[in-house]
PDB file of N, CA and C in Angstrom:
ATOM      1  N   UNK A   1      10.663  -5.684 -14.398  1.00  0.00           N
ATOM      2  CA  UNK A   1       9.465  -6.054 -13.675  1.00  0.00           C
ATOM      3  C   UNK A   1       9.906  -6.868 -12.459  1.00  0.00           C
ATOM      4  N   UNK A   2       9.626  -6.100 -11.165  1.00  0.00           N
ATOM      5  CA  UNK A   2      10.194  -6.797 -10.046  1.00  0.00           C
ATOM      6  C   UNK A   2       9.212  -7.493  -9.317  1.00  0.00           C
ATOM      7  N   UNK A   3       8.004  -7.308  -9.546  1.00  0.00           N
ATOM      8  CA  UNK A   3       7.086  -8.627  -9.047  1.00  0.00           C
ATOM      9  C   UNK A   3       6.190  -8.854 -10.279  1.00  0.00           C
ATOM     10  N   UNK A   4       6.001  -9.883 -10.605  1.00  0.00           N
ATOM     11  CA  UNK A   4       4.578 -10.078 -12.295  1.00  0.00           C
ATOM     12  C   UNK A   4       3.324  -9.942 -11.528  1.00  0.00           C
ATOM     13  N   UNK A   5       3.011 -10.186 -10.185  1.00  0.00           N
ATOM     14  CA  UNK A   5       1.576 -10.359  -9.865  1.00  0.00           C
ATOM     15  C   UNK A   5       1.355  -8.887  -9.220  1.00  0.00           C
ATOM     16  N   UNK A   6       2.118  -7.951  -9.130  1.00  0.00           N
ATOM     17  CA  UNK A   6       1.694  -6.336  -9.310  1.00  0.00           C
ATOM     18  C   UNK A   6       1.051  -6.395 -10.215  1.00  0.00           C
ATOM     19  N   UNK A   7       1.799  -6.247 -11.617  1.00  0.00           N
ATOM     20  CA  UNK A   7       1.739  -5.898 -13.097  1.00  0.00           C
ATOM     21  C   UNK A   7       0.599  -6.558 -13.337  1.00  0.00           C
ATOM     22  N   UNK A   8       0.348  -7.628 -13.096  1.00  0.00           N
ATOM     23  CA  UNK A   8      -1.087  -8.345 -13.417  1.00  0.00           C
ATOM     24  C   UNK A   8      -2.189  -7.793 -12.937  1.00  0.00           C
ATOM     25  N   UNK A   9      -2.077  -7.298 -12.068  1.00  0.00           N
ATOM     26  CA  UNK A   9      -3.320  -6.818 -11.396  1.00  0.00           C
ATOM     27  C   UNK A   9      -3.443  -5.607 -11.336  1.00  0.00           C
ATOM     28  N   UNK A  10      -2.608  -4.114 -11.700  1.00  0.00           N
ATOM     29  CA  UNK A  10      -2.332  -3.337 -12.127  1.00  0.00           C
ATOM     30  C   UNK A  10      -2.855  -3.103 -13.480  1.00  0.00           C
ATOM     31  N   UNK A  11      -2.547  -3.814 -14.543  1.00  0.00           N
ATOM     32  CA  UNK A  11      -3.172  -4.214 -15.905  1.00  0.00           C
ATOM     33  C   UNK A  11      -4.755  -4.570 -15.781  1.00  0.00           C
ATOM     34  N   UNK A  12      -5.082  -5.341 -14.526  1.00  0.00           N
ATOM     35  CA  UNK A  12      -6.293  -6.342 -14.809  1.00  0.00           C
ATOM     36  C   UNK A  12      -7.229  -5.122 -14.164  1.00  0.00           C
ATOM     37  N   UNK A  13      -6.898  -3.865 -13.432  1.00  0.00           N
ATOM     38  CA  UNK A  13      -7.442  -2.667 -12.820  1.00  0.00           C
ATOM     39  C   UNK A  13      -7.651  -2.160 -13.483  1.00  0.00           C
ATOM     40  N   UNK A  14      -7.003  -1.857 -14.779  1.00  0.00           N
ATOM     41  CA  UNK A  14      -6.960  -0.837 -15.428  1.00  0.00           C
ATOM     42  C   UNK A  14      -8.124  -1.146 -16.964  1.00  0.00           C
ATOM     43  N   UNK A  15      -8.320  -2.583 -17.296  1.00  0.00           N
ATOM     44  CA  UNK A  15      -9.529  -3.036 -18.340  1.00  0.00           C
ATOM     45  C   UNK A  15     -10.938  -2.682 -17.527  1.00  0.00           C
ATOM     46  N   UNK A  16     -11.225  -2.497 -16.383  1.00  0.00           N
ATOM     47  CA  UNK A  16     -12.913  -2.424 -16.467  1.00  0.00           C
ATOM     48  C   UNK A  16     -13.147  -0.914 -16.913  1.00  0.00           C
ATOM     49  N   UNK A  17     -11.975  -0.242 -16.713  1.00  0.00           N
ATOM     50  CA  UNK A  17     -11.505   1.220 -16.823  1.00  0.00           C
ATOM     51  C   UNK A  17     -11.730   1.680 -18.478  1.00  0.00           C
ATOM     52  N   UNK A  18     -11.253   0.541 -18.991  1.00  0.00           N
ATOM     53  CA  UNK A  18     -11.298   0.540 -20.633  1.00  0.00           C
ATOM     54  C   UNK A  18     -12.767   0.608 -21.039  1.00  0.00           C
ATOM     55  N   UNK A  19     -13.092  -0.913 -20.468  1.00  0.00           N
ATOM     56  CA  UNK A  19     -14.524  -0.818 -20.923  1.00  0.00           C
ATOM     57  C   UNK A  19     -16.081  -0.066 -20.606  1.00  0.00           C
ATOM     58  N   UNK A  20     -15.138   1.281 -19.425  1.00  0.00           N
ATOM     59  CA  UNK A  20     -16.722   1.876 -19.459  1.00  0.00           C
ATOM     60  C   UNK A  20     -16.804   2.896 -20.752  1.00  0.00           C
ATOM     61  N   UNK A  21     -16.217   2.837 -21.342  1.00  0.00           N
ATOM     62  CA  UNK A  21     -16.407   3.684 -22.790  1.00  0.00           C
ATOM     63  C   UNK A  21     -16.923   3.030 -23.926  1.00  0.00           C
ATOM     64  N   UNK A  22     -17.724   1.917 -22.753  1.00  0.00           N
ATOM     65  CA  UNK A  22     -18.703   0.950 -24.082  1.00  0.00           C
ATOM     66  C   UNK A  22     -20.144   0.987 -22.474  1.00  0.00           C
ATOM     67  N   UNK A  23     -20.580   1.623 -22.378  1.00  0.00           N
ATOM     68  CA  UNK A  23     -21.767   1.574 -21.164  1.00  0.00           C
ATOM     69  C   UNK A  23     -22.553   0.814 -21.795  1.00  0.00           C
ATOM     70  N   UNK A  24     -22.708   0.241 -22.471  1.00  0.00           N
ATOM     71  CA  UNK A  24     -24.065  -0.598 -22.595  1.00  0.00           C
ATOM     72  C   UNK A  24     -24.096  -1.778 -22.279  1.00  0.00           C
ATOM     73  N   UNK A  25     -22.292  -2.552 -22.165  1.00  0.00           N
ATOM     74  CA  UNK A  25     -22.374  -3.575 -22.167  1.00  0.00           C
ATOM     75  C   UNK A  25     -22.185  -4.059 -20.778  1.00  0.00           C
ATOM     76  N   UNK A  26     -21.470  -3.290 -19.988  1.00  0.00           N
ATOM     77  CA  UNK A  26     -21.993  -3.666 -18.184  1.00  0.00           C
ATOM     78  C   UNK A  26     -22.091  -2.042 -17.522  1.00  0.00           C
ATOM     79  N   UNK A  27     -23.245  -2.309 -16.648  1.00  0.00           N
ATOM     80  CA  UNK A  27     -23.185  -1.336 -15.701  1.00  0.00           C
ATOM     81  C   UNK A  27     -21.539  -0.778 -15.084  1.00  0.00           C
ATOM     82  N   UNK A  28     -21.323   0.699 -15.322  1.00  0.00           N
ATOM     83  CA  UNK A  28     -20.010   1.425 -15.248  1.00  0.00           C
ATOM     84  C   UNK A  28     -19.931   1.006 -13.407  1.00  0.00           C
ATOM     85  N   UNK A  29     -21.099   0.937 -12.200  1.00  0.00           N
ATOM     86  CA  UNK A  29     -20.653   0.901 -11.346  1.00  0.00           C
ATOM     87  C   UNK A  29     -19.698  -0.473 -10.606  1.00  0.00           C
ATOM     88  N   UNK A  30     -20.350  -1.365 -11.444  1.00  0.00           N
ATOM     89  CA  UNK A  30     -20.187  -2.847 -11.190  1.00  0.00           C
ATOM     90  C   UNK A  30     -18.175  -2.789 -11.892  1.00  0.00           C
ATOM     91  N   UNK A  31     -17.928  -2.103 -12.809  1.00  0.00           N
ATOM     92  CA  UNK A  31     -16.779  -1.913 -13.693  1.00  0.00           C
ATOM     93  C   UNK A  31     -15.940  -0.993 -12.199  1.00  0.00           C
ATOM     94  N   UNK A  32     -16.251  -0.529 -11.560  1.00  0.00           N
ATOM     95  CA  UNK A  32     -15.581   0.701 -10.848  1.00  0.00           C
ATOM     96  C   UNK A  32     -15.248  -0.498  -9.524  1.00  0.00           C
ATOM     97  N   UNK A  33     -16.520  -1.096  -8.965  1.00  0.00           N
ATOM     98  CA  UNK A  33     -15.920  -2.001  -7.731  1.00  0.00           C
ATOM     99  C   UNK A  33     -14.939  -2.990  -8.602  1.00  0.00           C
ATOM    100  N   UNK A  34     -15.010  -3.701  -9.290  1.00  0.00           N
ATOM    101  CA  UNK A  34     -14.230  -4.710 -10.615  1.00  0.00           C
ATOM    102  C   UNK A  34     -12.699  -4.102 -10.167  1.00  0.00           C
ATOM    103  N   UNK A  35     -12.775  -2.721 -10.070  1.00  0.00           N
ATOM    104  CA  UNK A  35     -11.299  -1.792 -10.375  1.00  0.00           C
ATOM    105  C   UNK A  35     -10.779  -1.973  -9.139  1.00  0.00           C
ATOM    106  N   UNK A  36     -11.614  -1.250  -7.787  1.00  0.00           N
ATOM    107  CA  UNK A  36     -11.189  -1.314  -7.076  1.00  0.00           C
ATOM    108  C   UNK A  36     -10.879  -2.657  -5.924  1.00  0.00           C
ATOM    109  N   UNK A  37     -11.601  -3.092  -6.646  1.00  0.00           N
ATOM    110  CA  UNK A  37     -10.937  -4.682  -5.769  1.00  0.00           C
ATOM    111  C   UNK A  37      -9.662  -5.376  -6.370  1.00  0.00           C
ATOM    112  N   UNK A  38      -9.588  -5.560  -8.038  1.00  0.00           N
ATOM    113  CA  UNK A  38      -8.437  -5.993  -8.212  1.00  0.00           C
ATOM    114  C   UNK A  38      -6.747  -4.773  -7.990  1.00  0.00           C
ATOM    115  N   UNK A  39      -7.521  -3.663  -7.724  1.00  0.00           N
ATOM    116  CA  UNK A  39      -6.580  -2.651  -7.131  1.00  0.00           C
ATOM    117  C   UNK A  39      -6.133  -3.048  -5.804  1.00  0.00           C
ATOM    118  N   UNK A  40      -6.932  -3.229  -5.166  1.00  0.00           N
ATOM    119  CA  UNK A  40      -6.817  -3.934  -3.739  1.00  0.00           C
ATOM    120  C   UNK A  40      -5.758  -4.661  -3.315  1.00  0.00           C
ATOM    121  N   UNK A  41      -6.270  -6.098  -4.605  1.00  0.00           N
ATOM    122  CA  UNK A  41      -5.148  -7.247  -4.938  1.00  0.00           C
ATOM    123  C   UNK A  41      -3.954  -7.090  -4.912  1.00  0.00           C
ATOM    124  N   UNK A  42      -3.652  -6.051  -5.885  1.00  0.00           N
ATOM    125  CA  UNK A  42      -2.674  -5.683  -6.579  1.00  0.00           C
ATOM    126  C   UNK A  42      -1.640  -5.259  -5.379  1.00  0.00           C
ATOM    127  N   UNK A  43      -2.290  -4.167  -4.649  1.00  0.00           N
ATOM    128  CA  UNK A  43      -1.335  -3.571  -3.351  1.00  0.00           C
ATOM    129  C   UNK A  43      -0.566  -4.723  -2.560  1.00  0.00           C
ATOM    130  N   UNK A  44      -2.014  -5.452  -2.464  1.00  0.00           N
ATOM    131  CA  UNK A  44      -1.702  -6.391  -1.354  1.00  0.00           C
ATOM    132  C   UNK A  44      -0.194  -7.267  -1.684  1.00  0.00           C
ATOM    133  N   UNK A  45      -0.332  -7.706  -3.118  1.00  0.00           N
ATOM    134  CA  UNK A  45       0.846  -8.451  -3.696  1.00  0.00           C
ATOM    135  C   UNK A  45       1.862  -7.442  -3.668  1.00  0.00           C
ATOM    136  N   UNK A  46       1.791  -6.241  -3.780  1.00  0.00           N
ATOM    137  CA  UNK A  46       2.983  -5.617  -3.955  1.00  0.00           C
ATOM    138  C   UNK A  46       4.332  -5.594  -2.291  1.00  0.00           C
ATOM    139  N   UNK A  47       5.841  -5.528  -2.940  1.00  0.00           N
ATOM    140  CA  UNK A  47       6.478  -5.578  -2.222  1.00  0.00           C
ATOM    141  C   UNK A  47       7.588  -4.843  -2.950  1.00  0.00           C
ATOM    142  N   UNK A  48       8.733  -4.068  -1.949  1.00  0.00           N
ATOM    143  CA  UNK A  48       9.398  -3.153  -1.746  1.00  0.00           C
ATOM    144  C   UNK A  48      10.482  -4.451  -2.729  1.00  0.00           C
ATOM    145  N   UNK A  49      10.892  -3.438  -3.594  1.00  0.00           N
ATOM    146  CA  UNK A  49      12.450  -4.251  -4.608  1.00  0.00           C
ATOM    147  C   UNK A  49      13.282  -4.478  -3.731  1.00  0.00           C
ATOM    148  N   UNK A  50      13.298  -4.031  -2.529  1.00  0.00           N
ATOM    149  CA  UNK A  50      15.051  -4.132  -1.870  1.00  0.00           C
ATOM    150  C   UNK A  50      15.021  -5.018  -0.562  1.00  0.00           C
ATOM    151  N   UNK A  51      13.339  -5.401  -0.410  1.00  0.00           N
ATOM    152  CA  UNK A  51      13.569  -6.548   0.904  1.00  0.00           C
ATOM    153  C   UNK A  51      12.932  -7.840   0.483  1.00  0.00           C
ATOM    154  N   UNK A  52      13.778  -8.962   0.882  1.00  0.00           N
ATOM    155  CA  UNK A  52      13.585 -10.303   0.385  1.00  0.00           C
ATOM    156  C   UNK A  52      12.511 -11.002   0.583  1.00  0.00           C
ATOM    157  N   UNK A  53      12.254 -10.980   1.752  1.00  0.00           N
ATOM    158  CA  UNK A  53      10.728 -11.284   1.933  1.00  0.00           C
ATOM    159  C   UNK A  53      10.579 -12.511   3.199  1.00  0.00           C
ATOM    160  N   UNK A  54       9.986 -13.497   3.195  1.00  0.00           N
ATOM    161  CA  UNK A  54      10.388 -14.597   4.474  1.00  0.00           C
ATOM    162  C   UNK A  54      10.057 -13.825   5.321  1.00  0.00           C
ATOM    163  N   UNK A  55      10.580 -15.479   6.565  1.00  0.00           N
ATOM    164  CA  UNK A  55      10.056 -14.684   7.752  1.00  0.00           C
ATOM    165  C   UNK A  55      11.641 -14.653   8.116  1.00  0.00           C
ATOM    166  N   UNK A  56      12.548 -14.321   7.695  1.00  0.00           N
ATOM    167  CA  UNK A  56      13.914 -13.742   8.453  1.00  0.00           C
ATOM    168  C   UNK A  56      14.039 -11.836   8.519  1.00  0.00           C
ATOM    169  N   UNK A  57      14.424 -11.789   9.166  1.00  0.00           N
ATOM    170  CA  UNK A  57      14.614 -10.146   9.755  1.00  0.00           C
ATOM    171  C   UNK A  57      15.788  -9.735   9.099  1.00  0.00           C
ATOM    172  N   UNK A  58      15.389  -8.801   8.529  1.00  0.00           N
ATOM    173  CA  UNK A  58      16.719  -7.721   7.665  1.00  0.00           C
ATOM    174  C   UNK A  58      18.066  -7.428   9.000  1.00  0.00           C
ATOM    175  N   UNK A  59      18.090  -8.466   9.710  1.00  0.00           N
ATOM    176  CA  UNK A  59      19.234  -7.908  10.394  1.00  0.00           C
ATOM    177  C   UNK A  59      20.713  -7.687  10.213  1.00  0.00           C
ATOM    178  N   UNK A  60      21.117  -7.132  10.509  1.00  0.00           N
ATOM    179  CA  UNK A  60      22.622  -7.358   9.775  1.00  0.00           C
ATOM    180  C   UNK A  60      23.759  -7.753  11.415  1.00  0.00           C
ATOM    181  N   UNK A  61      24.794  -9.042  11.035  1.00  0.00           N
ATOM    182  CA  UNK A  61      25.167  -9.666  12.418  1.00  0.00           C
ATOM    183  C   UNK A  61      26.422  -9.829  12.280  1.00  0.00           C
ATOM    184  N   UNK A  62      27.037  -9.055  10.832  1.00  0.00           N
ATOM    185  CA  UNK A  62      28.561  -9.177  10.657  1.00  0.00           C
ATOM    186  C   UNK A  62      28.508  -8.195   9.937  1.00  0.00           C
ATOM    187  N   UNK A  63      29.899  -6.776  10.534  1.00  0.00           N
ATOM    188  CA  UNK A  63      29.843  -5.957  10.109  1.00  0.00           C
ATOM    189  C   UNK A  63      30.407  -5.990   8.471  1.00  0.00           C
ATOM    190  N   UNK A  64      31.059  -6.794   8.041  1.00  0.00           N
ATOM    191  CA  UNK A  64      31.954  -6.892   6.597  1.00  0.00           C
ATOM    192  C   UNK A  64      30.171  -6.832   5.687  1.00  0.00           C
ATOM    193  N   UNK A  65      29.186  -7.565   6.233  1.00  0.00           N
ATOM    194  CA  UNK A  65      28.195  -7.244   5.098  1.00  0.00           C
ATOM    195  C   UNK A  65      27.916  -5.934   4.905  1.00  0.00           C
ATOM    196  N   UNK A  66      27.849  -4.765   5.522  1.00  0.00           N
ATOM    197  CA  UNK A  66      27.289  -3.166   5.927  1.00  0.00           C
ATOM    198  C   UNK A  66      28.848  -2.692   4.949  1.00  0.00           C
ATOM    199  N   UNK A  67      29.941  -3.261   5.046  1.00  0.00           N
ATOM    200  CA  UNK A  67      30.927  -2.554   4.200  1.00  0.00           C
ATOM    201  C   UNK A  67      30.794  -2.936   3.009  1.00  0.00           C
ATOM    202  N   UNK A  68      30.021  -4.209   2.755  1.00  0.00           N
ATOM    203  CA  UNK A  68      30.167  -4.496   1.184  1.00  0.00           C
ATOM    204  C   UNK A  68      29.246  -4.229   0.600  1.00  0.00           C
ATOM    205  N   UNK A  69      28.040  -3.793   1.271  1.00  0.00           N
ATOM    206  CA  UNK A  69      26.564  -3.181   0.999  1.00  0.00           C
ATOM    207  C   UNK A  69      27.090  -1.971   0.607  1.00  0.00           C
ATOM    208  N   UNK A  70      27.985  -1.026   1.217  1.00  0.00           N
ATOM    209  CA  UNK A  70      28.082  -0.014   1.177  1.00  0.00           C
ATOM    210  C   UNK A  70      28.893   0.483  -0.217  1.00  0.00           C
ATOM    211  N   UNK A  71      29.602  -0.377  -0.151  1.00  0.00           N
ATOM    212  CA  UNK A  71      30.464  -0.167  -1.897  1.00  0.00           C
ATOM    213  C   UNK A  71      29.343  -0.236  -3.197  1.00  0.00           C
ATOM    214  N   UNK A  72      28.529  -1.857  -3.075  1.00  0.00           N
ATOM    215  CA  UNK A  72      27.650  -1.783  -3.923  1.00  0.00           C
ATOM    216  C   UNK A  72      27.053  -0.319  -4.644  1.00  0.00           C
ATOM    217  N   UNK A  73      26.264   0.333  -3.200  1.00  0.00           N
ATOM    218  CA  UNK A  73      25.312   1.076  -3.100  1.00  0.00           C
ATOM    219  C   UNK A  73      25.491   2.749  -3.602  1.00  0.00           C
ATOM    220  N   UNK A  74      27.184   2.671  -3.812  1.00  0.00           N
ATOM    221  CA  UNK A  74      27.378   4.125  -4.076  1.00  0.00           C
ATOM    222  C   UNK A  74      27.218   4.202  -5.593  1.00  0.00           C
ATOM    223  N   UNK A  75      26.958   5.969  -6.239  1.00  0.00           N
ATOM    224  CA  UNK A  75      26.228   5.375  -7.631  1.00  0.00           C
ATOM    225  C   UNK A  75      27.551   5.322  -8.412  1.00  0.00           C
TER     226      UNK A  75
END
């Protein structure tokens, strides 16, 4: 799990989803915006596994990092 507040809100999208197979107890449309807003959330929190984040720029300013990236990276 590379971010928890995806997964949380991913999970928390997916219960109003559960509970329209009980319609009596809330209106299914009110359950559907419920979905799509904490879907919303969810995107918004989401971020790519391989960039760090901050406000620094993925730049690279010494070539020895691009050679040692490169060893890592082979499978």
């Amino acid at each position: 799990m590379k971010n928890w507040k995806t997964t949380l809100f991913a999970i928390l999208a997916v219960l109003p989803q559960v509970l329209k197979l009980f319609p009596n107890l809330v209106n299914p449309s009110i359950l559907d915006a419920a979905s799509i807003i904490l879907g919303a959330l969810g995107i918004g929190y989401a971020k790519d596994h391989n960039v760090t984040g901050g406000t620094v720029a993925n730049t690279v300013s010494d070539a020895s990092v691009v050679k040692e990236t490169a060893k890592t990276d082979k499978p």
